[in-house]
C-alpha atoms as a PDB file:
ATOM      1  CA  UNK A   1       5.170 139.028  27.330  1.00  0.00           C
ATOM      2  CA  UNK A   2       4.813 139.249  23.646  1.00  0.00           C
ATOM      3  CA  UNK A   3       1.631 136.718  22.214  1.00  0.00           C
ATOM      4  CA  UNK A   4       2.478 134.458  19.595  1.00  0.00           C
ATOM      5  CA  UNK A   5       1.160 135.173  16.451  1.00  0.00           C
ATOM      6  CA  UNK A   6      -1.130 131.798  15.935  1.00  0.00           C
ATOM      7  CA  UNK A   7      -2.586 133.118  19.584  1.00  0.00           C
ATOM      8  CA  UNK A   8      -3.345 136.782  18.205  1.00  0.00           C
ATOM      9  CA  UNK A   9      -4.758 135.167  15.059  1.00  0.00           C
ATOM     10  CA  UNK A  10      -7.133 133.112  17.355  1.00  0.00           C
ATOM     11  CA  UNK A  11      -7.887 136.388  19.198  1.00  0.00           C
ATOM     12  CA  UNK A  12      -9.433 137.348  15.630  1.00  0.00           C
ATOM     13  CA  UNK A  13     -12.435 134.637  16.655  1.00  0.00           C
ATOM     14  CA  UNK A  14     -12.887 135.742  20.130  1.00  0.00           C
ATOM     15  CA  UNK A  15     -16.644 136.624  21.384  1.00  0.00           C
ATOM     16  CA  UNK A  16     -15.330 140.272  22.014  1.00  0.00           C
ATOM     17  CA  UNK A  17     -15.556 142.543  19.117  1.00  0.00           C
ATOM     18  CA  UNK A  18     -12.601 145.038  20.063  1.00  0.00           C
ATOM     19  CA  UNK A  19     -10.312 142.135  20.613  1.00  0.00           C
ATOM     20  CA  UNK A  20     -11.144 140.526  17.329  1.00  0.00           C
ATOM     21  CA  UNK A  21     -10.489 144.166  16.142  1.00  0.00           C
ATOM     22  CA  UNK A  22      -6.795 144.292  17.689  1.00  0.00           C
ATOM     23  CA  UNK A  23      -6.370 141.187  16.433  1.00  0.00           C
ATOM     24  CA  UNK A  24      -7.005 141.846  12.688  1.00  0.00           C
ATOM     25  CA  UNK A  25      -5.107 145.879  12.993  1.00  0.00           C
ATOM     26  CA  UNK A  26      -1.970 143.753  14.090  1.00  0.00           C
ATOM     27  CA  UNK A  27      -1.609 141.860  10.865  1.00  0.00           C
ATOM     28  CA  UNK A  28      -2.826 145.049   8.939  1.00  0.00           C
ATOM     29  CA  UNK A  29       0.010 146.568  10.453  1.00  0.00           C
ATOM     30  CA  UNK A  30       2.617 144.566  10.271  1.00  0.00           C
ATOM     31  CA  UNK A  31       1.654 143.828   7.019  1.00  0.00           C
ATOM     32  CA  UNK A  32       2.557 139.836   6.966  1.00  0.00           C
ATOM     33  CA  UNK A  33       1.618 137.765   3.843  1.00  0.00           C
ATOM     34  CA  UNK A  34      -0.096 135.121   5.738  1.00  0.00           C
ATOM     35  CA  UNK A  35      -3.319 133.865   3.627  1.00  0.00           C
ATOM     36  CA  UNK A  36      -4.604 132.692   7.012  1.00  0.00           C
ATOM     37  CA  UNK A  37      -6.115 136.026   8.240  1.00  0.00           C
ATOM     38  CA  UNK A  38      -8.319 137.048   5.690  1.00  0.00           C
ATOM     39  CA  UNK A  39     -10.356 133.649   6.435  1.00  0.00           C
ATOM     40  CA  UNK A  40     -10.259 134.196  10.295  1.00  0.00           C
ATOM     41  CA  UNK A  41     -12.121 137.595   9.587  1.00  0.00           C
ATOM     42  CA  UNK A  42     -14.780 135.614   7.273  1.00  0.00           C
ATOM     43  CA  UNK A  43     -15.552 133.156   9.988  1.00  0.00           C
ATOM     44  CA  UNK A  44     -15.537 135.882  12.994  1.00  0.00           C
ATOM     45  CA  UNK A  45     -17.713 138.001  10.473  1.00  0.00           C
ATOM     46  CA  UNK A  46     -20.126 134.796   9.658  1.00  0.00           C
ATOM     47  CA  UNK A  47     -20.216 133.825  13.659  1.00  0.00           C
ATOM     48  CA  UNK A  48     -20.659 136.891  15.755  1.00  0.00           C
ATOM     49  CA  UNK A  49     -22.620 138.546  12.426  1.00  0.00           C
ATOM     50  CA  UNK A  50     -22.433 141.717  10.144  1.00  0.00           C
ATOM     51  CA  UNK A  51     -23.574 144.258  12.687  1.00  0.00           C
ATOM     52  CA  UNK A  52     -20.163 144.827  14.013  1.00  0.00           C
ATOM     53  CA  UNK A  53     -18.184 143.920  11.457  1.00  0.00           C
ATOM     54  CA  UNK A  54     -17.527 147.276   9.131  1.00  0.00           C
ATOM     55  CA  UNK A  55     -14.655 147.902  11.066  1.00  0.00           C
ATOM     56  CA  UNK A  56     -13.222 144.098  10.894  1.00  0.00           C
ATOM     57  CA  UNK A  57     -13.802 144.146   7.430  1.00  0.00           C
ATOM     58  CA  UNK A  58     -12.599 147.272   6.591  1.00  0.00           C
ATOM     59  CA  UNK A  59      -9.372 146.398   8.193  1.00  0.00           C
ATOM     60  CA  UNK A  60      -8.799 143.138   6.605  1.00  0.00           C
ATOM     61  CA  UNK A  61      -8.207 144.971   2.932  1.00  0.00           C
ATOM     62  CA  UNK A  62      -4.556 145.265   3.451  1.00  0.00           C
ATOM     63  CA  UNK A  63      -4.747 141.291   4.149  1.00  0.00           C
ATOM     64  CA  UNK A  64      -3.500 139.092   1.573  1.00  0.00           C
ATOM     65  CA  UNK A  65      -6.718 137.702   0.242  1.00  0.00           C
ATOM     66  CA  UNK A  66      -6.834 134.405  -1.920  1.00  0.00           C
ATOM     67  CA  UNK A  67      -9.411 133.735  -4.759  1.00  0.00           C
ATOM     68  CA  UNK A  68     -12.038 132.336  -1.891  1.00  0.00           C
ATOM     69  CA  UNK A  69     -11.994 135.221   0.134  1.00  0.00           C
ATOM     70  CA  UNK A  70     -12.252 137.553  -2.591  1.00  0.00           C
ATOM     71  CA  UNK A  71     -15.241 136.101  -3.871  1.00  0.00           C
ATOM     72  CA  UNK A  72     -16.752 135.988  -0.116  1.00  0.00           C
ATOM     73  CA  UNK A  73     -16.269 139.906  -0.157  1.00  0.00           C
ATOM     74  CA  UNK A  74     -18.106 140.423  -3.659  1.00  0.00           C
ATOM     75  CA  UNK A  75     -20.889 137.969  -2.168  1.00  0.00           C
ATOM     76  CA  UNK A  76     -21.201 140.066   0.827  1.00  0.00           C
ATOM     77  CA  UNK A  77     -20.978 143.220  -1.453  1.00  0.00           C
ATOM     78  CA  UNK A  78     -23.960 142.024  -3.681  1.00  0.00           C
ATOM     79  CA  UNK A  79     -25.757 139.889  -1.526  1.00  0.00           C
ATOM     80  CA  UNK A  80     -29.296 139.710  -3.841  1.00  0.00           C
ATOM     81  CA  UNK A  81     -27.971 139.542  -7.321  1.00  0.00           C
ATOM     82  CA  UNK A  82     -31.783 139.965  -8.549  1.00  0.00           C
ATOM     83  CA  UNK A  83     -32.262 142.973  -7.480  1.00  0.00           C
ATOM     84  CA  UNK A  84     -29.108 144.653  -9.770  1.00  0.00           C
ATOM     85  CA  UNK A  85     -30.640 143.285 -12.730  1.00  0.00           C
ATOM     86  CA  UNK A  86     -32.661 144.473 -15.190  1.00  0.00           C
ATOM     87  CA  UNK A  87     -35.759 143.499 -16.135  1.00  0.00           C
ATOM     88  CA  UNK A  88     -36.626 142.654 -19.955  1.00  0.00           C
END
């Protein structure tokens, strides 16, 4: 029995990290434009934390992204803008 896809995307927010991961490689793969995903990951990323989450991430580039989730990735990227600046 094949899942639906609004079950796999709910997969992408369940307490198990390797199903979340399955969950996230099947829209990588099948490489749907659904601006849905990309916030799943955010919240699975934000809920279960960062220490498992370099492979979720990493598979969520070839998501489509929106403006939101873009800027959630620099965030997470720079995370203490004080410490990249100068001082004077």
């Amino acid at each position: 029995m094949k899942l639906s896809e609004e079950k796999i995307k709910q997969a992408i927010l369940h307490p198990e990290v390797d199903i979340r991961l399955r969950a996230v490689r099947y829209f990588k793969d099948c490489y749907r434009q659904d601006e849905g995903v990309a916030p799943l990951v955010i919240r699975a990323v934000e809920k279960y934390g960062r220490e498992d989450a370099y492979q979720l991430v990493g598979n969520s580039v070839h998501l489509r992204h929106t403006n939101e989730t873009i800027a959630w990735v620099i965030k997470e990227l720079v995370p203490n803008r004080h410490r990249c600046r100068r001082s004077r």
